[in-house]
N, C-alpha and C. Protein backbone atom coordinates (compact mmCIF):
# COMPACT_ATOMS: atom_id res chain seq x y z
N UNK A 1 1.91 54.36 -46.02
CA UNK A 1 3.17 54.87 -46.53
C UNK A 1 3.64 55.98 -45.62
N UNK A 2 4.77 56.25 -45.55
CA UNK A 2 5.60 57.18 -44.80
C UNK A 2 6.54 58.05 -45.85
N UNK A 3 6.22 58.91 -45.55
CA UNK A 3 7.45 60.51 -46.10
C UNK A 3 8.08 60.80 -45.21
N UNK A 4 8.41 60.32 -43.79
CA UNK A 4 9.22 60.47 -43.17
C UNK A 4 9.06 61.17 -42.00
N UNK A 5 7.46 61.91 -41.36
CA UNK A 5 7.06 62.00 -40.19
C UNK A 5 6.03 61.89 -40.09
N UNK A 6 5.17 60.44 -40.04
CA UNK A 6 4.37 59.39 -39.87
C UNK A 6 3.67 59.07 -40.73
N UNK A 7 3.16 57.84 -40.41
CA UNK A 7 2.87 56.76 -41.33
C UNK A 7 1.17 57.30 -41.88
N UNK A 8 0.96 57.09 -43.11
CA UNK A 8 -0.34 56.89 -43.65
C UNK A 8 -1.10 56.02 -44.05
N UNK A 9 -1.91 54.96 -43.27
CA UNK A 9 -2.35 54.21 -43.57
C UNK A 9 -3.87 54.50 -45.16
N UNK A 10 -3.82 53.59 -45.65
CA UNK A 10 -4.98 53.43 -46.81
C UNK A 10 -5.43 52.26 -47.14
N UNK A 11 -7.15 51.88 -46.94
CA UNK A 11 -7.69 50.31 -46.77
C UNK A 11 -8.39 50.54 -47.94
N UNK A 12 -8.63 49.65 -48.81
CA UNK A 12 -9.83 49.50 -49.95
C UNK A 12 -10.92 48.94 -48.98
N UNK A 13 -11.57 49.78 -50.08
CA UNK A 13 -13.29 49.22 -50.04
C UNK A 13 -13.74 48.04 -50.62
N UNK A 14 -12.53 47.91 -51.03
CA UNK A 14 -13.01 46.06 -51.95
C UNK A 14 -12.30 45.26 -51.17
N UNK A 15 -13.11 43.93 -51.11
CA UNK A 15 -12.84 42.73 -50.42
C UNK A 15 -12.02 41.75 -51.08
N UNK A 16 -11.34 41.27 -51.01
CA UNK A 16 -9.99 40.32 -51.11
C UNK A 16 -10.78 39.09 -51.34
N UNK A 17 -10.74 38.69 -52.67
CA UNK A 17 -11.34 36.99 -52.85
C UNK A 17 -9.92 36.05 -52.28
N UNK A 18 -10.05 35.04 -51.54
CA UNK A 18 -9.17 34.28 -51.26
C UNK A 18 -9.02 33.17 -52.51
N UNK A 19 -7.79 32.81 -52.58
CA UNK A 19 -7.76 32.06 -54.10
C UNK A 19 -7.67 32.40 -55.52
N UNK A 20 -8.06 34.05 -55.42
CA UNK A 20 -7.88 34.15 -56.86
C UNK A 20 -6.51 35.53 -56.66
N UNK A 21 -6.52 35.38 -57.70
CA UNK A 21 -5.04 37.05 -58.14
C UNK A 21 -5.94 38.29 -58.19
N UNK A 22 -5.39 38.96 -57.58
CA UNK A 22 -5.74 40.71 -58.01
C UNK A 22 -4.93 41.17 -58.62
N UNK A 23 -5.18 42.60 -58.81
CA UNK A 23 -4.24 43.69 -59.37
C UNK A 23 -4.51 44.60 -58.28
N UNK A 24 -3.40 45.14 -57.64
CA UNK A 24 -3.07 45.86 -56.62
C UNK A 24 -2.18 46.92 -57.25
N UNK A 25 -3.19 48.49 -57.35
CA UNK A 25 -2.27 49.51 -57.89
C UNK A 25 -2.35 50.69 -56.93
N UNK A 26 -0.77 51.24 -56.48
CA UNK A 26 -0.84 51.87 -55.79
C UNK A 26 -0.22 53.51 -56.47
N UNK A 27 -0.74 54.44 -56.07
CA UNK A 27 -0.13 55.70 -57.02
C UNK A 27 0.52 56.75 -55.50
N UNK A 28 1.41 57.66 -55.32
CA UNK A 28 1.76 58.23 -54.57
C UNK A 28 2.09 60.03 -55.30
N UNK A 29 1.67 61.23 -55.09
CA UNK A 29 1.52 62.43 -55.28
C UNK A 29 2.13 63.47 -53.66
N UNK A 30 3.05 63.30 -53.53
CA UNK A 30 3.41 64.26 -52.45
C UNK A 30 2.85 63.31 -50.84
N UNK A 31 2.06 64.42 -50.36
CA UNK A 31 1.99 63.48 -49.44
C UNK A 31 0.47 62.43 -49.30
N UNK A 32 -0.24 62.79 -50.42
CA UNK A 32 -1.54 62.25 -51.34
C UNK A 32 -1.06 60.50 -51.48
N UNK A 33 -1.98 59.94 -51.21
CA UNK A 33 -1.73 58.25 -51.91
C UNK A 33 -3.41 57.73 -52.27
N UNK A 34 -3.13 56.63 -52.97
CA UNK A 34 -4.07 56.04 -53.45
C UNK A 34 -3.42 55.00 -53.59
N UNK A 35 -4.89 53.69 -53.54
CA UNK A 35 -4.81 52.54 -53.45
C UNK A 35 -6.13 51.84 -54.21
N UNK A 36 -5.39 51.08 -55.62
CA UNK A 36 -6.89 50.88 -56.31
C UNK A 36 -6.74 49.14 -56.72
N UNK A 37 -7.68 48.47 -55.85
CA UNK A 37 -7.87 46.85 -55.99
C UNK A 37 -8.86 46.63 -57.17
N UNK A 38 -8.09 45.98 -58.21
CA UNK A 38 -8.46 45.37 -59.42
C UNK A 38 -8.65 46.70 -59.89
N UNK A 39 -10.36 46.79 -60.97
CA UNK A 39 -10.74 48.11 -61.50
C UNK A 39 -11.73 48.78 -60.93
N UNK A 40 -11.32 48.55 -59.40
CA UNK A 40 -12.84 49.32 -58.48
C UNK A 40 -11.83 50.85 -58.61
N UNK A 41 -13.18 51.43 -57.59
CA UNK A 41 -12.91 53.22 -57.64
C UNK A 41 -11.44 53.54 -56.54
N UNK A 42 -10.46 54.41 -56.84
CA UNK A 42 -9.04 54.06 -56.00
C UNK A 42 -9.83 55.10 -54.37
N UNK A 43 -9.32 54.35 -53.54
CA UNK A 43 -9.22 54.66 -52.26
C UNK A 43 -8.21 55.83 -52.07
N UNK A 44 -8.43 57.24 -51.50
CA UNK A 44 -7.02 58.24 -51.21
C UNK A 44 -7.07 58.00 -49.70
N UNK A 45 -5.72 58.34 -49.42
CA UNK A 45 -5.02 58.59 -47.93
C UNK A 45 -4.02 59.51 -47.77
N UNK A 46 -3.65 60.48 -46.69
CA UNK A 46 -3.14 60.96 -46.86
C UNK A 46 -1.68 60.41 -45.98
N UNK A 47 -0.16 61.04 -45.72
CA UNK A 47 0.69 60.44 -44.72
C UNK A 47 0.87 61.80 -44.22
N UNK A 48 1.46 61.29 -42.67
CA UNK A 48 1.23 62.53 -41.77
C UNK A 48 2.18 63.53 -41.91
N UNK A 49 2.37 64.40 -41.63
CA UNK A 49 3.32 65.32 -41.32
C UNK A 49 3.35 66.55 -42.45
N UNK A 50 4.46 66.82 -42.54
CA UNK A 50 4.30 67.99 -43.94
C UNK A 50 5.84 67.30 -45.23
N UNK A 51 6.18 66.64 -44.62
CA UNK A 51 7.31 66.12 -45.55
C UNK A 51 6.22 65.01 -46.79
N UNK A 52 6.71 65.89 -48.17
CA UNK A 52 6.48 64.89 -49.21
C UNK A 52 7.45 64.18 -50.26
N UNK A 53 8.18 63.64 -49.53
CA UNK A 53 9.38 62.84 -50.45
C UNK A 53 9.23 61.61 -49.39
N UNK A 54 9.77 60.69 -50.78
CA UNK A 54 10.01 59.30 -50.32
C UNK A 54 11.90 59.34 -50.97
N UNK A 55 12.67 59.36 -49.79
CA UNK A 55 14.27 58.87 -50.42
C UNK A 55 14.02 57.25 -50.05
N UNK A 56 14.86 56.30 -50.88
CA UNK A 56 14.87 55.43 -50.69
C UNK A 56 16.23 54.96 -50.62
N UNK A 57 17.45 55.35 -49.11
CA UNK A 57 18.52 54.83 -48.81
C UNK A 57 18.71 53.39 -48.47
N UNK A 58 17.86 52.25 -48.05
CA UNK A 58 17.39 50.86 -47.87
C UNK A 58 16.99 50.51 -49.18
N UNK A 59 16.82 49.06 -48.47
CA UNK A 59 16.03 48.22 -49.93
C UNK A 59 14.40 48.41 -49.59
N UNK A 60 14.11 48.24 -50.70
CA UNK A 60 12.73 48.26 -50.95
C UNK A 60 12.32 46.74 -50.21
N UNK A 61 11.25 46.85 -49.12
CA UNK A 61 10.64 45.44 -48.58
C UNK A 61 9.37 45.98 -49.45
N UNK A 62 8.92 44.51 -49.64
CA UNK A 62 7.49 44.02 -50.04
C UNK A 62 7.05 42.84 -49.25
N UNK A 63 5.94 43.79 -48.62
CA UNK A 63 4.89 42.32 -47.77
C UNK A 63 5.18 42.51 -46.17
N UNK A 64 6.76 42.92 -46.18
CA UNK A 64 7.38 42.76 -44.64
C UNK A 64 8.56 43.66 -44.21
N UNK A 65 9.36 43.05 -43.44
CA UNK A 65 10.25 44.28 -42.99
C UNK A 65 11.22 43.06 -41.99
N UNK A 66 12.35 43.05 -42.43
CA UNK A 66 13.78 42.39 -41.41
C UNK A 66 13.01 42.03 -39.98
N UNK A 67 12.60 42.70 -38.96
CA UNK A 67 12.27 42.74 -37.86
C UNK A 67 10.68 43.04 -37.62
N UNK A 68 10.13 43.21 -36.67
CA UNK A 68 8.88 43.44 -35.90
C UNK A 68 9.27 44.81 -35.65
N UNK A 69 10.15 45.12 -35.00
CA UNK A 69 10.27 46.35 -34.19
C UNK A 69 10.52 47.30 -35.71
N UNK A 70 11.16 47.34 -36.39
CA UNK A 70 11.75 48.11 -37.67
C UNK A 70 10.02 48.22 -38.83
N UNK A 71 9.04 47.15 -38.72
CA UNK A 71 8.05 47.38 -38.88
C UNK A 71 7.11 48.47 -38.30
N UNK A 72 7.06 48.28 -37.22
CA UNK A 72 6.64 48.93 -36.49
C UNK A 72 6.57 50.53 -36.58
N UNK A 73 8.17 50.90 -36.30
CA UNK A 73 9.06 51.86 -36.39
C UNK A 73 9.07 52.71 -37.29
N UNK A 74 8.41 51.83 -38.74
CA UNK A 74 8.39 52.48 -39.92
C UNK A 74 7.05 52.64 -40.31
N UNK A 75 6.42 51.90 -40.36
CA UNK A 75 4.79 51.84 -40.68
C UNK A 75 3.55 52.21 -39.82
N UNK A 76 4.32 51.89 -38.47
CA UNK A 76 2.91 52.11 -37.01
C UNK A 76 2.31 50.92 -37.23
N UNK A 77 2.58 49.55 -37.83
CA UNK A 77 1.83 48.27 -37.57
C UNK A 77 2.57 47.32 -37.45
N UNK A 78 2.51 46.15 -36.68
CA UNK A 78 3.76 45.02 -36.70
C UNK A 78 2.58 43.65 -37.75
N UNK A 79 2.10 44.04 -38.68
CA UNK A 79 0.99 43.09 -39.47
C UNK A 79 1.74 43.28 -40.77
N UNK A 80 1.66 42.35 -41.20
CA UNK A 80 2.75 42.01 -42.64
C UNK A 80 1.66 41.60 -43.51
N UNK A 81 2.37 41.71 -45.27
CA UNK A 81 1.01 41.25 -45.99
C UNK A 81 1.28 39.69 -46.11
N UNK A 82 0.07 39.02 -46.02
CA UNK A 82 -0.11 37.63 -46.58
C UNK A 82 -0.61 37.52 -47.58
N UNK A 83 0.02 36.40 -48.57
CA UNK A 83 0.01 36.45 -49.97
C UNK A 83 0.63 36.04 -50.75
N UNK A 84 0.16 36.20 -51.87
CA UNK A 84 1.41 36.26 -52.97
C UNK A 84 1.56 36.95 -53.60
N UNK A 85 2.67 37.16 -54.40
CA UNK A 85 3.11 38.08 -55.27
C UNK A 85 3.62 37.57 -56.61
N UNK A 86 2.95 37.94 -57.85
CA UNK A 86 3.46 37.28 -59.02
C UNK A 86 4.00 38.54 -59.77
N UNK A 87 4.15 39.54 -59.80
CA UNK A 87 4.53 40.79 -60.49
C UNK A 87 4.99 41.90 -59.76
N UNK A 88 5.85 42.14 -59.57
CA UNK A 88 5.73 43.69 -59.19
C UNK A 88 6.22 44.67 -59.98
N UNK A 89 5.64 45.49 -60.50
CA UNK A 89 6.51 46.88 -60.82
C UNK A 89 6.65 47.76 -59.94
N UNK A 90 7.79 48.74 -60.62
CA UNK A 90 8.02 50.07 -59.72
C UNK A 90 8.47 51.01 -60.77
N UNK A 91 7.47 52.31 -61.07
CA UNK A 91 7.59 53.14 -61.65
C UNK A 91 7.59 52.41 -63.17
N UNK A 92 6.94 51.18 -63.51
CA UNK A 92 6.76 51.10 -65.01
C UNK A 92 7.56 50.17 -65.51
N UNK A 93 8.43 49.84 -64.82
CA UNK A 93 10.02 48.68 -64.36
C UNK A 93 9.77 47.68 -63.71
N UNK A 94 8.88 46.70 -64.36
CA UNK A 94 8.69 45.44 -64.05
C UNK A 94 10.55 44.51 -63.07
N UNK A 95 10.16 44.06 -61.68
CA UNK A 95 11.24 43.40 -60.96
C UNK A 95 11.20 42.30 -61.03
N UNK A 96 12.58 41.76 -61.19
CA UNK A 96 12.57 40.08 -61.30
C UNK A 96 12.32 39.82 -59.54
N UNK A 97 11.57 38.97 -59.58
CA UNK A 97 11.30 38.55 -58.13
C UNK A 97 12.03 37.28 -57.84
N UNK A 98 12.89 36.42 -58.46
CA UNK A 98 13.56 35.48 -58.27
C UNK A 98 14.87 35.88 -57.08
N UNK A 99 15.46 34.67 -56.64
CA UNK A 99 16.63 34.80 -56.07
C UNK A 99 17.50 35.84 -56.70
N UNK A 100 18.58 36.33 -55.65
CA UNK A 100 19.53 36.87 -56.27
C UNK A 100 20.35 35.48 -56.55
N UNK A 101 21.25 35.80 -57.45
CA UNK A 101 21.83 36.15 -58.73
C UNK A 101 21.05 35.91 -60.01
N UNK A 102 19.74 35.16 -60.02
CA UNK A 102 19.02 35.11 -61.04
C UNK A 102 17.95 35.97 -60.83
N UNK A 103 17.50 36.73 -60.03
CA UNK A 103 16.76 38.00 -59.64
C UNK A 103 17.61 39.29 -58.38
N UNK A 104 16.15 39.33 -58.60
CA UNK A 104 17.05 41.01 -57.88
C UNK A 104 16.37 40.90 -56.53
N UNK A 105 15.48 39.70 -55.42
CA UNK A 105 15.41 39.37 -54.68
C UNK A 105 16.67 39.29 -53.46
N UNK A 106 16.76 39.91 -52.59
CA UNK A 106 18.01 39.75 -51.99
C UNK A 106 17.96 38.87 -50.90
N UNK A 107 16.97 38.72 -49.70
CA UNK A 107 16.67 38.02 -49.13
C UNK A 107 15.27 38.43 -48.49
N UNK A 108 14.66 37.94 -47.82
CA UNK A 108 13.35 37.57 -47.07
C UNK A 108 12.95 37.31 -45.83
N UNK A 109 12.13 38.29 -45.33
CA UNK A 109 11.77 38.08 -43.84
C UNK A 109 10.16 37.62 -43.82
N UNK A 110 10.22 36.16 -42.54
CA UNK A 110 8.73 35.67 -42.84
C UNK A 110 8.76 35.70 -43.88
N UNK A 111 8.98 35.51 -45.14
CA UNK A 111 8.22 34.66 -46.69
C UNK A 111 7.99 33.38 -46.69
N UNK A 112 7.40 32.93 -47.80
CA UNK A 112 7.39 31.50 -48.31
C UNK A 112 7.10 31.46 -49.49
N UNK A 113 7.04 30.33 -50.03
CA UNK A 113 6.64 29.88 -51.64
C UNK A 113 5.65 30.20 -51.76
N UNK A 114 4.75 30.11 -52.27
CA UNK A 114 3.32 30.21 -52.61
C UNK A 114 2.80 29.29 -53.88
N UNK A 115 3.10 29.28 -54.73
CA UNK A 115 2.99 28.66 -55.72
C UNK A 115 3.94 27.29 -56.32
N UNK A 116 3.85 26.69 -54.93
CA UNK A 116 4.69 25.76 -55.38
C UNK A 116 4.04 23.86 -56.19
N UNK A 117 2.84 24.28 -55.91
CA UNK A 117 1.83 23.09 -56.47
C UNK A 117 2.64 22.88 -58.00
N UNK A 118 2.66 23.93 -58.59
CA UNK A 118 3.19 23.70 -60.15
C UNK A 118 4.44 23.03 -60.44
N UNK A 119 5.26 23.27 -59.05
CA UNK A 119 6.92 22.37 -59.37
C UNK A 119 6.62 21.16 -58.98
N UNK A 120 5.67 20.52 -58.07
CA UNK A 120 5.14 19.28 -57.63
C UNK A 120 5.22 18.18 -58.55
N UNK A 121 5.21 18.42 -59.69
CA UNK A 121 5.31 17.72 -61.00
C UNK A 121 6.23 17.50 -61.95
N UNK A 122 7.10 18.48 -61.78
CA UNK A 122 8.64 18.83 -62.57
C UNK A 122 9.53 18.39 -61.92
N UNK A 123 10.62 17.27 -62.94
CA UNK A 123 11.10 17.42 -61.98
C UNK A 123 12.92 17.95 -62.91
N UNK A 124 13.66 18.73 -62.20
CA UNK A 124 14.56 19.51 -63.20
C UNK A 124 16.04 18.69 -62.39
N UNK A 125 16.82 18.28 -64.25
CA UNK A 125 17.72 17.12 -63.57
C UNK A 125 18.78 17.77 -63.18
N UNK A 126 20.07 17.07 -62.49
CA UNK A 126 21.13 17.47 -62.46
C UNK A 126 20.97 18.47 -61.32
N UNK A 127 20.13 18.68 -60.44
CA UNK A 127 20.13 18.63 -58.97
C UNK A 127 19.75 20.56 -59.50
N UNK A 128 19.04 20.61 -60.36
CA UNK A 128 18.51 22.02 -60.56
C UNK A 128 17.04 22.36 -59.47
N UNK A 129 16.63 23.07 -59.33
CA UNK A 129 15.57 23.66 -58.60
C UNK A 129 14.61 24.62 -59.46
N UNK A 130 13.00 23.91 -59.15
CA UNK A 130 12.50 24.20 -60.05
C UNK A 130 11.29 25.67 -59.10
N UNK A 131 11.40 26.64 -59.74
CA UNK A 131 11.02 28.18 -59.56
C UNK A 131 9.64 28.32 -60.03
N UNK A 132 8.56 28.52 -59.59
CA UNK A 132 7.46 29.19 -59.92
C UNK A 132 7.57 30.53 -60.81
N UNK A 133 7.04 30.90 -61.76
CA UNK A 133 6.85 31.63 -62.19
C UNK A 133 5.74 32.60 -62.18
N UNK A 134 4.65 31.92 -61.98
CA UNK A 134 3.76 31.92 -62.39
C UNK A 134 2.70 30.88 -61.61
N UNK A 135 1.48 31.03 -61.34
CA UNK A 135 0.56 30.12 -60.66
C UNK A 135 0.56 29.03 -61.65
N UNK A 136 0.64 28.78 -63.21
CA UNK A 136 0.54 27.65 -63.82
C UNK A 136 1.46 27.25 -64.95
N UNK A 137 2.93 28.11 -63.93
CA UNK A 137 4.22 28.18 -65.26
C UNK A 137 5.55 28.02 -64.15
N UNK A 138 6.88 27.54 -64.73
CA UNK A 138 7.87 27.29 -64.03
C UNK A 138 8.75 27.81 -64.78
N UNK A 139 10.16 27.75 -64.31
CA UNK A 139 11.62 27.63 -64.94
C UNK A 139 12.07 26.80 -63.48
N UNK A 140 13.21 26.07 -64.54
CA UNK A 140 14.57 25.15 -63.68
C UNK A 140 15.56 26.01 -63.92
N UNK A 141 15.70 26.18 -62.70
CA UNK A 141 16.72 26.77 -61.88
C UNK A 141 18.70 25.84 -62.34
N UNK A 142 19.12 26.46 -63.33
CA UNK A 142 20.38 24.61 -63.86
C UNK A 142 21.39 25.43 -63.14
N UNK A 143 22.15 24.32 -62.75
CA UNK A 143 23.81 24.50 -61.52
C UNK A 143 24.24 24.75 -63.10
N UNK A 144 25.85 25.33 -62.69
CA UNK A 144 26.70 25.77 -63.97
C UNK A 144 27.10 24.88 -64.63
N UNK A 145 26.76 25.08 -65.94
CA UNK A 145 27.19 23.89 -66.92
C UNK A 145 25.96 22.95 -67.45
N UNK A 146 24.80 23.62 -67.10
CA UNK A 146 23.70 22.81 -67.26
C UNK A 146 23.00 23.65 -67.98
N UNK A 147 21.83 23.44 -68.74
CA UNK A 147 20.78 24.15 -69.56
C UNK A 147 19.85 23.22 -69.95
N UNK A 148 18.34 24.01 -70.79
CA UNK A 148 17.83 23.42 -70.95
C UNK A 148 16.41 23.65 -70.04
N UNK A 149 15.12 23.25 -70.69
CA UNK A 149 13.85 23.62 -69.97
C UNK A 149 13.64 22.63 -68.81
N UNK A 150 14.75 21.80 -68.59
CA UNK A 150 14.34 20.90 -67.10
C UNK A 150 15.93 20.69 -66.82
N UNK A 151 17.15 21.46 -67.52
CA UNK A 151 18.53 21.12 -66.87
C UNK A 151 19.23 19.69 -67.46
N UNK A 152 18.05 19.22 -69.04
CA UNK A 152 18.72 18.39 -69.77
C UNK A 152 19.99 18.73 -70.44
N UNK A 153 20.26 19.85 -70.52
CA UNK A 153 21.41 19.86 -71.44
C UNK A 153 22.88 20.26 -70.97
């Protein structure tokens, strides 16, 4: 994390099972951070400089950043997270992670689906698009004038 004259990196001590979900909680105190994977003990780090505010004039990226260089620029790493993401909060304010206008997703650099095994099976009529929710849950996505749990109605 960055307050605005250099970056603070913070690694857990816990190892990343591939395949399954974590809980990834991060807490921030001035220029103090912590980083606590699942319910192990939280990791502190500090960020450099003497500035402890985060303004947030941009959008909030998760995972990545528009460019390489603007990564870079901002963090001191051009390494993005790989993954997925089924939840995020901020400050207690659970975010819709869907598209905009049905989320607050605006657009995406380097992303992808992740969970798309579950729409593999659905199929949502009337030329709707069917959305992960969830590793073993969906919604159909219905064009205007459509409704319904698959865009029957």
């Amino acid at each position: 994390f960055n307050c605005g004259t250099g970056a603070g990196q913070i690694v857990s001590d816990s190892s990343v099972v591939i395949g399954l979900w974590h809980t990834v909680t991060l807490f921030r105190d001035g220029v103090n951070g912590w980083i606590q994977l699942d319910n192990n003990n939280p990791v502190s780090g500090r960020s450099l400089g003497h500035y402890s505010k985060i303004t947030f004039r941009t959008p909030l990226f998760v995972g990545g950043a528009p460019s390489v260089y603007w990564l870079m620029k901002a963090v001191g790493t051009n390494h993005s997270f790989r993954g997925c993401v089924q939840r995020l909060s901020v400050n207690g304010r659970t975010t819709d992670l869907r598209p905009w206008p049905q989320g607050h997703a605006l657009n995406g650099a380097d992303i992808g689906e992740c969970s798309s095994s579950v729409c593999e099976e659905v199929v949502c009529e009337h030329s709707g698009v069917c959305y992960p929710t969830r590793s073993d849950s969906y919604i159909c996505l219905c064009p205007l004038g459509y409704g319904g749990v698959h865009c029957e109605e």
